[in-house]
N, C-alpha and C. Protein backbone atom coordinates (compact mmCIF):
# COMPACT_ATOMS: atom_id res chain seq x y z
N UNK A 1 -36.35 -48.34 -1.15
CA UNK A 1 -34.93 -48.03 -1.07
C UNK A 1 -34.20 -49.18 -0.40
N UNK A 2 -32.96 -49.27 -0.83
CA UNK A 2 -31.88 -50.54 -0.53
C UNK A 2 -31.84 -49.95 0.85
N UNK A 3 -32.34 -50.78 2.31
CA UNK A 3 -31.78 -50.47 3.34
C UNK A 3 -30.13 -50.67 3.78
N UNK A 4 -29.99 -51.21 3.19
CA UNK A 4 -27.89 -51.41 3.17
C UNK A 4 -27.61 -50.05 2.75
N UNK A 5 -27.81 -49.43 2.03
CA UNK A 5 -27.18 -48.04 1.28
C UNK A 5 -26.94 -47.37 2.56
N UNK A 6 -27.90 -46.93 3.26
CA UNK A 6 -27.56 -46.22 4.57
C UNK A 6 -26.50 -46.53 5.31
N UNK A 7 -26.45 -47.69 5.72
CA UNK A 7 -25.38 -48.58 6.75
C UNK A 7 -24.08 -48.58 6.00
N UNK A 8 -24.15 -48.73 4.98
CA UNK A 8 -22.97 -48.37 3.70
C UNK A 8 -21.96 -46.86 3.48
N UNK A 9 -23.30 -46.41 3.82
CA UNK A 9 -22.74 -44.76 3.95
C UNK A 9 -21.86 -44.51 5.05
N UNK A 10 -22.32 -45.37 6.07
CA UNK A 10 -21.90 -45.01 7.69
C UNK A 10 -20.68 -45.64 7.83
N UNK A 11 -20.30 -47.07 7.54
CA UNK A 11 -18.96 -47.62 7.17
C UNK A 11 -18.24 -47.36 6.58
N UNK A 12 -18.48 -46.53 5.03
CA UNK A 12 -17.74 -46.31 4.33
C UNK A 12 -16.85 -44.54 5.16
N UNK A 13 -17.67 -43.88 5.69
CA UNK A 13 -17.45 -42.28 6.13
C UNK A 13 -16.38 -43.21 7.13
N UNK A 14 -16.31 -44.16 8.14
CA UNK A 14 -15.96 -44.77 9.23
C UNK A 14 -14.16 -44.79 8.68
N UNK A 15 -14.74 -45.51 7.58
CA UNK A 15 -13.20 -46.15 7.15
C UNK A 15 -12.50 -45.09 6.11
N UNK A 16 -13.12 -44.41 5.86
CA UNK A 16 -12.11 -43.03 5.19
C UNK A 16 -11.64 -42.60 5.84
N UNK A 17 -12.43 -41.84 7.13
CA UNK A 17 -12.12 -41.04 8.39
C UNK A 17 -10.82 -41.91 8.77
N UNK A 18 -10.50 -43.02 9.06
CA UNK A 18 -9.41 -44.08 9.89
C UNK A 18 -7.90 -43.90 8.33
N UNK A 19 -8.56 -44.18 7.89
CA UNK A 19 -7.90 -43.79 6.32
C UNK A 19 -6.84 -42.36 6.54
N UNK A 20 -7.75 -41.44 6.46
CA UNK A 20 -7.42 -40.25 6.68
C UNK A 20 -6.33 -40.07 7.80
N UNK A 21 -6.73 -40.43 9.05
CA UNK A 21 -5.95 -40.15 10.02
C UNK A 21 -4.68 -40.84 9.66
N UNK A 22 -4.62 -42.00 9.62
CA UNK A 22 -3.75 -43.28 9.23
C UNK A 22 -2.66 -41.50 8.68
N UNK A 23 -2.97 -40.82 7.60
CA UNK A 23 -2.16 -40.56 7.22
C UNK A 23 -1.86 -39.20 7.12
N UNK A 24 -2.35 -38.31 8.90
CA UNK A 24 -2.12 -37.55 9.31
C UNK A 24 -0.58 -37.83 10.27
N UNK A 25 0.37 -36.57 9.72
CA UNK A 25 1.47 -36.80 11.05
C UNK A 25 1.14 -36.03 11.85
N UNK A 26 1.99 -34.66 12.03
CA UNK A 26 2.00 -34.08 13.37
C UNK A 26 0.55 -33.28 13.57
N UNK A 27 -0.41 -32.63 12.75
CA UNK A 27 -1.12 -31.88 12.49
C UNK A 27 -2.44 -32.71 11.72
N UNK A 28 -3.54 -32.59 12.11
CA UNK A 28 -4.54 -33.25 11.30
C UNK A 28 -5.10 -32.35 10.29
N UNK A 29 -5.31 -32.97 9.08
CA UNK A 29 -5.87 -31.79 8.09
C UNK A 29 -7.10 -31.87 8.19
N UNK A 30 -7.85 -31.11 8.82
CA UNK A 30 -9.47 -30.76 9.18
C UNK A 30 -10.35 -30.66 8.07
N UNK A 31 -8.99 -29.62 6.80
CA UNK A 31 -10.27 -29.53 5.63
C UNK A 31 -10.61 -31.29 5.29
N UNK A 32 -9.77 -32.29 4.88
CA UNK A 32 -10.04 -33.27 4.10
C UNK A 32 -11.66 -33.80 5.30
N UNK A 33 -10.78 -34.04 6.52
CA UNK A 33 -12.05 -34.71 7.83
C UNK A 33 -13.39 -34.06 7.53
N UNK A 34 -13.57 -31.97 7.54
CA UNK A 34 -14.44 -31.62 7.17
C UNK A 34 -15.46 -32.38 5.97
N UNK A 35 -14.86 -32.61 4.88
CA UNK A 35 -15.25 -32.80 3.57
C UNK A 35 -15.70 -34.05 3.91
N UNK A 36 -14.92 -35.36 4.13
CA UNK A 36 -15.76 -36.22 4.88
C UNK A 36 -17.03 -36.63 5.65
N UNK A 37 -17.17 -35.31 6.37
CA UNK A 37 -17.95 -35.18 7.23
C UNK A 37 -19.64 -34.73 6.45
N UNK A 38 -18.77 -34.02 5.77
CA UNK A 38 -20.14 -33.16 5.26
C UNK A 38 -20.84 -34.09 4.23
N UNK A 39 -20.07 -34.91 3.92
CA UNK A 39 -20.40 -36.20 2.36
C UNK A 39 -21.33 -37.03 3.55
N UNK A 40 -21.35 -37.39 4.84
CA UNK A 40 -21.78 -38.19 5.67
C UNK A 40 -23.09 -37.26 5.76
N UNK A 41 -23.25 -36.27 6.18
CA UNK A 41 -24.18 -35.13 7.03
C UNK A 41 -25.25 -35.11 5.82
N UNK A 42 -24.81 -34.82 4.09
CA UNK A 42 -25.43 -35.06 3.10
C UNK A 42 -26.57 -35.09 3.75
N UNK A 43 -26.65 -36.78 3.98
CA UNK A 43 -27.77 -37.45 3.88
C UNK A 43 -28.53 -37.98 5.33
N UNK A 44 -29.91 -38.04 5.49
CA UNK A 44 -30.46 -37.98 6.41
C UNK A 44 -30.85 -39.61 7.00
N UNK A 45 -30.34 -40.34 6.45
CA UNK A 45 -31.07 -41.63 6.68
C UNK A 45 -30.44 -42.45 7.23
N UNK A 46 -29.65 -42.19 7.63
CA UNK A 46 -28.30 -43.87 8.50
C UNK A 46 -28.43 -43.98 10.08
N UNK A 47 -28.90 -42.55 10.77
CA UNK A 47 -28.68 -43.29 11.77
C UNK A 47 -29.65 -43.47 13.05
N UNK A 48 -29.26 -44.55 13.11
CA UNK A 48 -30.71 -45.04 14.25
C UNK A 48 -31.17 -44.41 15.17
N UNK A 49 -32.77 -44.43 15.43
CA UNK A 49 -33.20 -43.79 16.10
C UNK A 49 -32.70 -43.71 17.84
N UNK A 50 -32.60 -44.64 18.33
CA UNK A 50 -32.09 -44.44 19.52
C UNK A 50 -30.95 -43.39 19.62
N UNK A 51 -30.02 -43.18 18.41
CA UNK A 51 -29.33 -42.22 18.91
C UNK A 51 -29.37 -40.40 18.47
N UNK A 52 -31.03 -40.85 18.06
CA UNK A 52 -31.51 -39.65 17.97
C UNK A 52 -32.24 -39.44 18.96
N UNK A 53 -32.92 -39.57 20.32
CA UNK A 53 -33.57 -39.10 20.56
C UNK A 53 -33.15 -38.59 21.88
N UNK A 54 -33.80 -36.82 22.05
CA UNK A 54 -33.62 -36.00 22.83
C UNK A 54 -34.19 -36.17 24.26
N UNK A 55 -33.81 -35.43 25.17
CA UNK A 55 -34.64 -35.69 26.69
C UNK A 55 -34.48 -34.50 27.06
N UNK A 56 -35.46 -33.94 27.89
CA UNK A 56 -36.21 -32.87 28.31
C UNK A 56 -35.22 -32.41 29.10
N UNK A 57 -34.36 -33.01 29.67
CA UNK A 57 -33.59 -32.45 31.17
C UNK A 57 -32.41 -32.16 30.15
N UNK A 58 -32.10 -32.26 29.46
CA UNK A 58 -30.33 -31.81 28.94
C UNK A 58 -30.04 -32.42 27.72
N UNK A 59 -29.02 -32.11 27.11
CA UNK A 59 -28.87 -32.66 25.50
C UNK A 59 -28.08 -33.80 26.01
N UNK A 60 -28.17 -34.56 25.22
CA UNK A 60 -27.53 -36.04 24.91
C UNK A 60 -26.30 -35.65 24.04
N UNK A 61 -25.59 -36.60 24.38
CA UNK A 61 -24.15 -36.74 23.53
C UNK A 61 -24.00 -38.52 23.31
N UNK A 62 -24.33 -39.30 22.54
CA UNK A 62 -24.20 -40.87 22.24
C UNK A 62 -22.87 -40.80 21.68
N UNK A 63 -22.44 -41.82 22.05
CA UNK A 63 -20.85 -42.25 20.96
C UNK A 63 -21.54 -43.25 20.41
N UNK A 64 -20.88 -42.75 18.63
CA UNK A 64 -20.79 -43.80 17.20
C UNK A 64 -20.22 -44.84 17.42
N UNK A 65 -18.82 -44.10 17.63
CA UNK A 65 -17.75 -44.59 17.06
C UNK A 65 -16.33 -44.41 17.88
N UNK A 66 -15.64 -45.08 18.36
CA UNK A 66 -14.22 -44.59 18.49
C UNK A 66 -13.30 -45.59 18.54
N UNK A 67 -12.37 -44.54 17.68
CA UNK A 67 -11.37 -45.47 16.77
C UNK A 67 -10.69 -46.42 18.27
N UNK A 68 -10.09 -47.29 18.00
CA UNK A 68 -9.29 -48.76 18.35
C UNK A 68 -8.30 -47.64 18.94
N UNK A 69 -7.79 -47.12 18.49
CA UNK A 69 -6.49 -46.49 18.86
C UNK A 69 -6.80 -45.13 19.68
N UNK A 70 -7.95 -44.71 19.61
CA UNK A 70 -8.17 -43.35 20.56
C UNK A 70 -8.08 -42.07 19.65
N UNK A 71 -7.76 -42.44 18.29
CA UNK A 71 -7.12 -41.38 17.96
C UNK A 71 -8.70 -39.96 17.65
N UNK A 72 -9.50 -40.77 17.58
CA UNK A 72 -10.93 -39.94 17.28
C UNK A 72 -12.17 -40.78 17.64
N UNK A 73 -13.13 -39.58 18.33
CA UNK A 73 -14.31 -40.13 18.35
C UNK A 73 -15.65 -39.84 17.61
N UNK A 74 -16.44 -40.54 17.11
CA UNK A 74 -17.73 -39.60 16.63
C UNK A 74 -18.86 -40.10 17.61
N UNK A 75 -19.73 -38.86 17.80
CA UNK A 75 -20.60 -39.20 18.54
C UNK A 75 -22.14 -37.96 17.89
N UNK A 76 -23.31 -38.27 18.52
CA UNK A 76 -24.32 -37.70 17.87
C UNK A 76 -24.84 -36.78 19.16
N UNK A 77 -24.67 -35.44 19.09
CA UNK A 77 -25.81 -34.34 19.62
C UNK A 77 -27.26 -34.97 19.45
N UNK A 78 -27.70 -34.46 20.30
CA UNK A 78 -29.04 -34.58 20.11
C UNK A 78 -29.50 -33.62 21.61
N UNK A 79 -30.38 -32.57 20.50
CA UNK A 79 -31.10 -30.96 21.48
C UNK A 79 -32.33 -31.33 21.63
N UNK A 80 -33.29 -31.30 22.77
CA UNK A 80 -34.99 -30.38 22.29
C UNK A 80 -34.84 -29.13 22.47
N UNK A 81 -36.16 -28.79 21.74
CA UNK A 81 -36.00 -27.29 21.62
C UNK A 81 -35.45 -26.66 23.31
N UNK A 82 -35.13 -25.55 23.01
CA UNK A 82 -34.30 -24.57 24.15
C UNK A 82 -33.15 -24.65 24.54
N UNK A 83 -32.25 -26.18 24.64
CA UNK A 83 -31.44 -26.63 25.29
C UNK A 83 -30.35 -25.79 24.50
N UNK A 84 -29.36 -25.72 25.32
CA UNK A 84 -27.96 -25.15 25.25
C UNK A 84 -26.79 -25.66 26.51
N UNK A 85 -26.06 -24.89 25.96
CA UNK A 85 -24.43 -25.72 26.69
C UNK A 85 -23.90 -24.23 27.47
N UNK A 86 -23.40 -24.85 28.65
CA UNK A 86 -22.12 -23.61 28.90
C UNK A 86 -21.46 -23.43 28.05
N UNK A 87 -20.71 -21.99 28.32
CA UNK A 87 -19.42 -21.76 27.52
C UNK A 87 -18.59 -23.07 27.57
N UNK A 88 -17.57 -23.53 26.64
CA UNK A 88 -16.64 -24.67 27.17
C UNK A 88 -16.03 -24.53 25.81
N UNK A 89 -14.39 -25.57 25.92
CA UNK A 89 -13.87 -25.70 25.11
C UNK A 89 -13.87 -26.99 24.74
N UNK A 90 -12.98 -27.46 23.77
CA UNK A 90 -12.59 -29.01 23.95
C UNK A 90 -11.05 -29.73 23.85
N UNK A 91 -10.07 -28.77 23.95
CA UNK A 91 -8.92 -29.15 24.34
C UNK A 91 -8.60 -29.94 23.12
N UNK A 92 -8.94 -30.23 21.91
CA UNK A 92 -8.42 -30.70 21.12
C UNK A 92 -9.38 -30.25 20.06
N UNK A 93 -8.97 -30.87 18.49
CA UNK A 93 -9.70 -30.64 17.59
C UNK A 93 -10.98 -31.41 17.39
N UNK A 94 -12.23 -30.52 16.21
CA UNK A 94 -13.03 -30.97 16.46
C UNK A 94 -13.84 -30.57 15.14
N UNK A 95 -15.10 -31.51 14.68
CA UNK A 95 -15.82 -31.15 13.60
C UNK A 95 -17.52 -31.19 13.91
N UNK A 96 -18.24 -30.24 13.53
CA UNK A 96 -19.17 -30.53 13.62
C UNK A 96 -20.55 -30.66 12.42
N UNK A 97 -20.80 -31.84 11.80
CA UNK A 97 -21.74 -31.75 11.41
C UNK A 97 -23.13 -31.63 10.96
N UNK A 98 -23.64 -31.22 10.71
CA UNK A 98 -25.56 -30.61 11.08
C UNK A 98 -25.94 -31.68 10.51
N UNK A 99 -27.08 -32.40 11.00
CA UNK A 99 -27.93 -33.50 10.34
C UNK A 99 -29.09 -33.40 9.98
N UNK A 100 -30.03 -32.40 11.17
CA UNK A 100 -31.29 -32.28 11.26
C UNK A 100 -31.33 -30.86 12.17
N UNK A 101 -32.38 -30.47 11.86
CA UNK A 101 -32.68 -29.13 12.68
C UNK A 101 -31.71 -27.89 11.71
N UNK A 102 -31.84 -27.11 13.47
CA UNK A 102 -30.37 -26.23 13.32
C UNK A 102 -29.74 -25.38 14.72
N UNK A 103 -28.57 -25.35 14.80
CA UNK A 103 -27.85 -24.81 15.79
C UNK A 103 -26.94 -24.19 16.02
N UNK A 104 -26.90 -22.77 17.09
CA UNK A 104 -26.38 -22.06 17.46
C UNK A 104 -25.30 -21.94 18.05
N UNK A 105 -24.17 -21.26 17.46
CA UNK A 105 -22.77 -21.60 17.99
C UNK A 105 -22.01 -20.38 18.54
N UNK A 106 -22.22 -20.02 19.29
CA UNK A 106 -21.61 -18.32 20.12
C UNK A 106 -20.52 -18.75 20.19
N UNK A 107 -19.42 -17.73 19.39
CA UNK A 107 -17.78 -18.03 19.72
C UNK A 107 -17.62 -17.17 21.01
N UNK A 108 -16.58 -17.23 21.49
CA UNK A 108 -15.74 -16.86 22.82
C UNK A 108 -14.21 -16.55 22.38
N UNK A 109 -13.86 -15.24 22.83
CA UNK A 109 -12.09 -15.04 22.29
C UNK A 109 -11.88 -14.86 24.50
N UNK A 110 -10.50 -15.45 24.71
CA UNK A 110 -9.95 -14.34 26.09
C UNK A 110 -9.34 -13.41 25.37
N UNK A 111 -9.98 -11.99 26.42
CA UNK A 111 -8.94 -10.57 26.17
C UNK A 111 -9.04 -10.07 27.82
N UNK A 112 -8.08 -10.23 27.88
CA UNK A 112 -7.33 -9.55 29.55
C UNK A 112 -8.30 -10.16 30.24
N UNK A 113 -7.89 -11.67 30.90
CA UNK A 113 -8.67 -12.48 31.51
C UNK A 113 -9.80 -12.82 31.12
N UNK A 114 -10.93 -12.02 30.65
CA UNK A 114 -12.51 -12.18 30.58
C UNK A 114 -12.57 -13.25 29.10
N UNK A 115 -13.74 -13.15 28.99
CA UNK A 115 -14.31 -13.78 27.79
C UNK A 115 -15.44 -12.43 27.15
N UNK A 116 -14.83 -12.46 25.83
CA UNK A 116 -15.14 -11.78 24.71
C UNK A 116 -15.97 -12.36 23.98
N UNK A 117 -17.56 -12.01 23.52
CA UNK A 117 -18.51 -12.66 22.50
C UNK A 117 -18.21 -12.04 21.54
N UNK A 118 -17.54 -13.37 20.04
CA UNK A 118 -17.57 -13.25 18.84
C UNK A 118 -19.27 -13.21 18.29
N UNK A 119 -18.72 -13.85 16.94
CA UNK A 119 -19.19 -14.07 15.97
C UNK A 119 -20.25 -15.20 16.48
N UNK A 120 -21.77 -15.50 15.94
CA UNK A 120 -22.52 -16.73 15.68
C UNK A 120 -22.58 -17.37 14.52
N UNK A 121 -22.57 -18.11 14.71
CA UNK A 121 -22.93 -19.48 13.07
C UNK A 121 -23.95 -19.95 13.40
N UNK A 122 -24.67 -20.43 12.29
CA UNK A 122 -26.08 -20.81 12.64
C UNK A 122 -25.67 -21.78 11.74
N UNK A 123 -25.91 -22.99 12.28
CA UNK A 123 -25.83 -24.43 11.12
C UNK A 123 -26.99 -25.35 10.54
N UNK A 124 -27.21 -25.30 9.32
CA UNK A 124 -27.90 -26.05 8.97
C UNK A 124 -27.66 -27.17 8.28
N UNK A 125 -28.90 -27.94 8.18
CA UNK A 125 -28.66 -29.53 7.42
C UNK A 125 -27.69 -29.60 6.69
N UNK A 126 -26.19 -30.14 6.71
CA UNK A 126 -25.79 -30.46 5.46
C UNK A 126 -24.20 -29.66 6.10
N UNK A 127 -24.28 -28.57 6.82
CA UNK A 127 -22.91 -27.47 7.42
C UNK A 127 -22.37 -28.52 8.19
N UNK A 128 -20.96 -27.87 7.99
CA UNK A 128 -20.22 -28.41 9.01
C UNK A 128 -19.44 -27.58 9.34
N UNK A 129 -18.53 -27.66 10.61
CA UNK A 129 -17.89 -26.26 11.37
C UNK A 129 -16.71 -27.05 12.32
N UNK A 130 -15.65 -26.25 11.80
CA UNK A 130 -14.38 -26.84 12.39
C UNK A 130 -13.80 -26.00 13.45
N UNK A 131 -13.98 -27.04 15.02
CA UNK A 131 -13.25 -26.75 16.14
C UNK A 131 -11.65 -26.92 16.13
N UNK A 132 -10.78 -25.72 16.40
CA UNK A 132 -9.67 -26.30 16.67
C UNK A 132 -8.82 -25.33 17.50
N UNK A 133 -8.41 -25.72 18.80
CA UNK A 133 -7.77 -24.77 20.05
C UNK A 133 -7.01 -23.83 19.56
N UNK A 134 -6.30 -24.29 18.24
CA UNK A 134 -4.83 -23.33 18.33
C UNK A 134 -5.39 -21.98 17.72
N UNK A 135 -6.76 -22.09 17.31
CA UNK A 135 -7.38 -20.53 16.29
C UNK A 135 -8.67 -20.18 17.69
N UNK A 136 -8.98 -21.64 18.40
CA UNK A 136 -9.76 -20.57 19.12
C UNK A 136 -10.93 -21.32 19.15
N UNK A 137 -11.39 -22.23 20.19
CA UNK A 137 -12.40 -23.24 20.06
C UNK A 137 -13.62 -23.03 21.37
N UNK A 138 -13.73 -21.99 21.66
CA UNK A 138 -14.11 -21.43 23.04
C UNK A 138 -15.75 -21.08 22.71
N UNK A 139 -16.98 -21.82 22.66
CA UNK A 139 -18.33 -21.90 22.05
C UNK A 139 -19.44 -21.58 23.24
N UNK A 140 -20.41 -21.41 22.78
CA UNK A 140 -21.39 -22.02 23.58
C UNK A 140 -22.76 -22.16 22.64
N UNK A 141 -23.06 -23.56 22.52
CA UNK A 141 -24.22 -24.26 21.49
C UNK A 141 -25.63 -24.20 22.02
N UNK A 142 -26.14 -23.97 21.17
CA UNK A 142 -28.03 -23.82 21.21
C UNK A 142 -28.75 -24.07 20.50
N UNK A 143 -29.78 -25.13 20.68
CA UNK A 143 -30.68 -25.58 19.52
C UNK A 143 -31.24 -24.49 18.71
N UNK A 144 -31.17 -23.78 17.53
CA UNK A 144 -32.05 -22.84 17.43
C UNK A 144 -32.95 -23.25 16.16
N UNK A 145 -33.53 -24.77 16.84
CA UNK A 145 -34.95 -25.21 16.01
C UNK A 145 -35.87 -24.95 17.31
N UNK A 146 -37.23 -24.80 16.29
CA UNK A 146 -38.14 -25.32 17.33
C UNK A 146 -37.94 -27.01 17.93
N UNK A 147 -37.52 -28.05 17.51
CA UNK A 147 -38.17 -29.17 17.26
C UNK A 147 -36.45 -29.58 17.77
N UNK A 148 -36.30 -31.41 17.87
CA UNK A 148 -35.06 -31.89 18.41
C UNK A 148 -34.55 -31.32 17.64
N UNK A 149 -33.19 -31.37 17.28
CA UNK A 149 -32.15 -30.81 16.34
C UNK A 149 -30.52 -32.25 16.71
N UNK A 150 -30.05 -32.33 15.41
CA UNK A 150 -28.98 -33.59 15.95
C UNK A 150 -27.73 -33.19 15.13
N UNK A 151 -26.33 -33.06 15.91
CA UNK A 151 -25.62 -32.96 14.59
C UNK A 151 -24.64 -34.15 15.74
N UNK A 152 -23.67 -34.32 14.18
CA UNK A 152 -22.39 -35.28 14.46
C UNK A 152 -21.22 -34.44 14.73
N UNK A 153 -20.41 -35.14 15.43
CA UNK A 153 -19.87 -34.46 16.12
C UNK A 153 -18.42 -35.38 16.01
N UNK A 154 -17.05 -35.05 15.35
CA UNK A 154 -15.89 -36.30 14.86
C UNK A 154 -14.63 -34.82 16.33
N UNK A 155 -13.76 -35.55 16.98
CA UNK A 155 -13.04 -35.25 18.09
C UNK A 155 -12.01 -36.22 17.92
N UNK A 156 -10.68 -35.15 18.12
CA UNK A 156 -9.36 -35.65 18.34
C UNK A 156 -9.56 -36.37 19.28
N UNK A 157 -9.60 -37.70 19.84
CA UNK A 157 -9.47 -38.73 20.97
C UNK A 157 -11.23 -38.83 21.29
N UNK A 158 -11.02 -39.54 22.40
CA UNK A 158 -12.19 -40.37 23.12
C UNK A 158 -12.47 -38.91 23.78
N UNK A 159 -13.37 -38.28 23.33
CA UNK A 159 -14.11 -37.06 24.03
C UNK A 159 -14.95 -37.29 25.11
N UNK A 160 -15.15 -38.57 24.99
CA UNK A 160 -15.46 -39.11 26.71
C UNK A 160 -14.79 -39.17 27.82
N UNK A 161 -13.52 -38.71 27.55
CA UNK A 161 -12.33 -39.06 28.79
C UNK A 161 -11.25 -37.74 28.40
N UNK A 162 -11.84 -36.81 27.44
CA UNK A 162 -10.42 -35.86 27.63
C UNK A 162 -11.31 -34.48 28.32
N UNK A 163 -10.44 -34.11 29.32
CA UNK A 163 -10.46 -33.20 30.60
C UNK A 163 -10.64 -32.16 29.72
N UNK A 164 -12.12 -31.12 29.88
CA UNK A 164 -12.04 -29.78 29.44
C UNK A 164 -12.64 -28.54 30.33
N UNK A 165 -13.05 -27.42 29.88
CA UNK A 165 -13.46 -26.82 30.51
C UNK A 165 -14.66 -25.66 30.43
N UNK A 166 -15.68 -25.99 31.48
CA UNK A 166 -16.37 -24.80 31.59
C UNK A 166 -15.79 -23.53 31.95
N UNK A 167 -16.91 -22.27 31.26
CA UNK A 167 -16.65 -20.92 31.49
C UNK A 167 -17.73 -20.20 31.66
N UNK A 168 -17.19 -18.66 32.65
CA UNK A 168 -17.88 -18.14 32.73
C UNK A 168 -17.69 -16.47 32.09
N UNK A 169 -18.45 -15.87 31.81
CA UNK A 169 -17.97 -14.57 30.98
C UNK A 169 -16.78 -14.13 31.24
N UNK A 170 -16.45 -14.13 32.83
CA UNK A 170 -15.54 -13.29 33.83
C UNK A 170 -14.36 -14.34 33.62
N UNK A 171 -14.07 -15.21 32.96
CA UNK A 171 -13.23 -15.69 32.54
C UNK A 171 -12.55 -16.69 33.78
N UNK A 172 -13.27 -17.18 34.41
CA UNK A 172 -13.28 -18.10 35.41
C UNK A 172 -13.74 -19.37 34.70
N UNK A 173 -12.96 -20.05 34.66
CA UNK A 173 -13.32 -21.96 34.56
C UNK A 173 -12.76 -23.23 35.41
N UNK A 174 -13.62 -24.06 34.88
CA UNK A 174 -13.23 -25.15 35.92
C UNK A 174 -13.30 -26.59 34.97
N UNK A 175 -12.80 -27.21 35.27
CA UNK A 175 -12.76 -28.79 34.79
C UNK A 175 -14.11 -29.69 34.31
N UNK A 176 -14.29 -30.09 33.79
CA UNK A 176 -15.18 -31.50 33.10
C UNK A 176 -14.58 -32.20 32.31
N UNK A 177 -15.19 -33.54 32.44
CA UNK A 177 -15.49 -34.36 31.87
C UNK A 177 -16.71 -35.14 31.14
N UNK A 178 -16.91 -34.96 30.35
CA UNK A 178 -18.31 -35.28 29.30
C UNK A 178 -18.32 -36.49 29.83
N UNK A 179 -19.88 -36.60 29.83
CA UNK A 179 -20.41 -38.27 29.77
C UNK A 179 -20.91 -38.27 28.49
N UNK A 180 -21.03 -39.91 28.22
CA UNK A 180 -21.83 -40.68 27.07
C UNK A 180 -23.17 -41.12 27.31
N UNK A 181 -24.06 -40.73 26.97
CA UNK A 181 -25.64 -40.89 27.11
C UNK A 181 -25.72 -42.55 26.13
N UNK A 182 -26.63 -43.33 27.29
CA UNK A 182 -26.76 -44.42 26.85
C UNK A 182 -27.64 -44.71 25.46
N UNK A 183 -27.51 -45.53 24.64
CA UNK A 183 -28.15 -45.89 23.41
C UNK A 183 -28.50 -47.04 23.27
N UNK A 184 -29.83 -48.15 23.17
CA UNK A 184 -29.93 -48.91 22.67
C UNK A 184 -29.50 -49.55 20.82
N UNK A 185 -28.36 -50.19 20.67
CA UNK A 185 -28.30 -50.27 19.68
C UNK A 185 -29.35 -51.26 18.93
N UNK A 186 -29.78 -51.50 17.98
CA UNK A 186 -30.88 -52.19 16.99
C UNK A 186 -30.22 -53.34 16.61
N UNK A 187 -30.63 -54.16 17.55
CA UNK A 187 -29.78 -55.60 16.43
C UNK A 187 -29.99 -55.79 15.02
N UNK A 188 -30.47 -55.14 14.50
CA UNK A 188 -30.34 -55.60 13.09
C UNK A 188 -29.67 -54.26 12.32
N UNK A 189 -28.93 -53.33 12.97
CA UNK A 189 -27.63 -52.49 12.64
C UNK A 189 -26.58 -53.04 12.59
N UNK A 190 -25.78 -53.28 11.17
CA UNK A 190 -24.47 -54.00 11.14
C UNK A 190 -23.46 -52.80 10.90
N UNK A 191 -23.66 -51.85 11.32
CA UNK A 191 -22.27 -50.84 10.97
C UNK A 191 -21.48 -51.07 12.17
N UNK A 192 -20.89 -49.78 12.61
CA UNK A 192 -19.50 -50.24 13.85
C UNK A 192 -19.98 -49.57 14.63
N UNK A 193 -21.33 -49.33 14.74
CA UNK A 193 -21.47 -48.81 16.23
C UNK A 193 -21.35 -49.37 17.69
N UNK A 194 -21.19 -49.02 18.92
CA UNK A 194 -21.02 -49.66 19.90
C UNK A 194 -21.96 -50.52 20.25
N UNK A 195 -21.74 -51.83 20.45
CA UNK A 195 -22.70 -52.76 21.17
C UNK A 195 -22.87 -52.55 22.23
């Protein structure tokens, strides 16, 4: 197989996505980003191992990608088996695509202060699932492979620096800020990932 095809895939999803926004105004249209996303998720082969791999103490979050302008970031999950997240939101919009494995997504509604358990989605290879505050973006994620599990993950702004929040059933939260889990990039990767 043409090793460029992969790296091809990853530039080309890069520069639609920038495309796309370019010609979002007040409101981003999620379905087109979705569809994007999922044409990327397709396929299993583009992205480097370093920013696949999981660690025993907590899931990883690597950044791809983020745009020049802030306006979006992509970055790669990566679970071992068991791992999960607090409740939390993300204060802006958000997409998630499944790459490998599969994972568990517990919604959250508030009703009279507390937190209310919706609905689960279970995502597999190829799904993708659209976060967005104004319908209700209130989760809590869980590997539910045996084995690592990785999805992509595209966010209104640098999700490394926008203020969100943990929760607790009782409808008590408090502030975070996500970190970026370090990645060796592969010198011989020419897409736009971070050096």
């Amino acid at each position: 197989m043409n090793a460029a095809l992969p790296i091809a895939r990853w530039n080309r999803f890069i520069a639609q996505f920038t495309e796309a926004v370019d010609g979002w105004n007040r409101r981003p249209d999620l379905d087109r980003g979705a569809s994007l996303l999922s044409d990327l998720v397709a396929r299993d082969d583009w992205l480097p191992a370093p920013f696949a791999l999981p660690d025993s103490r907590s899931y990883r979050q690597y950044l791809l990608h983020l745009d020049p302008r802030a306006r979006f970031s992509v970055v790669s999950f990566v679970w071992a088996a068991g791992q999960s997240t607090p409740i939390h939101d993300h204060c802006t919009w958000g997409l998630v695509g499944m790459l490998r494995g599969r994972e568990a997504s517990q919604g959250f509604h508030r009703r009279q202060g507390s937190l209310v358990a919706g609905g689960t989605q279970i995502l597999h290879p190829g799904d993708v699932a659209v976060l967005d505050p104004e319908t209700g973006d209130i989760h809590r994620v869980s590997n539910a492979a045996e084995t690592a599990s990785v999805s992509i993950h595209v966010y209104g702004g640098d999700i490394g620096r926008i203020e969100r929040h943990i929760y607790t059933i009782d409808g008590q939260r408090r502030s975070f800020v996500s970190d970026y889990s370090a990645a060796h990039v592969p010198d011989d990767w020419p897409g736009s990932l971070p050096q």
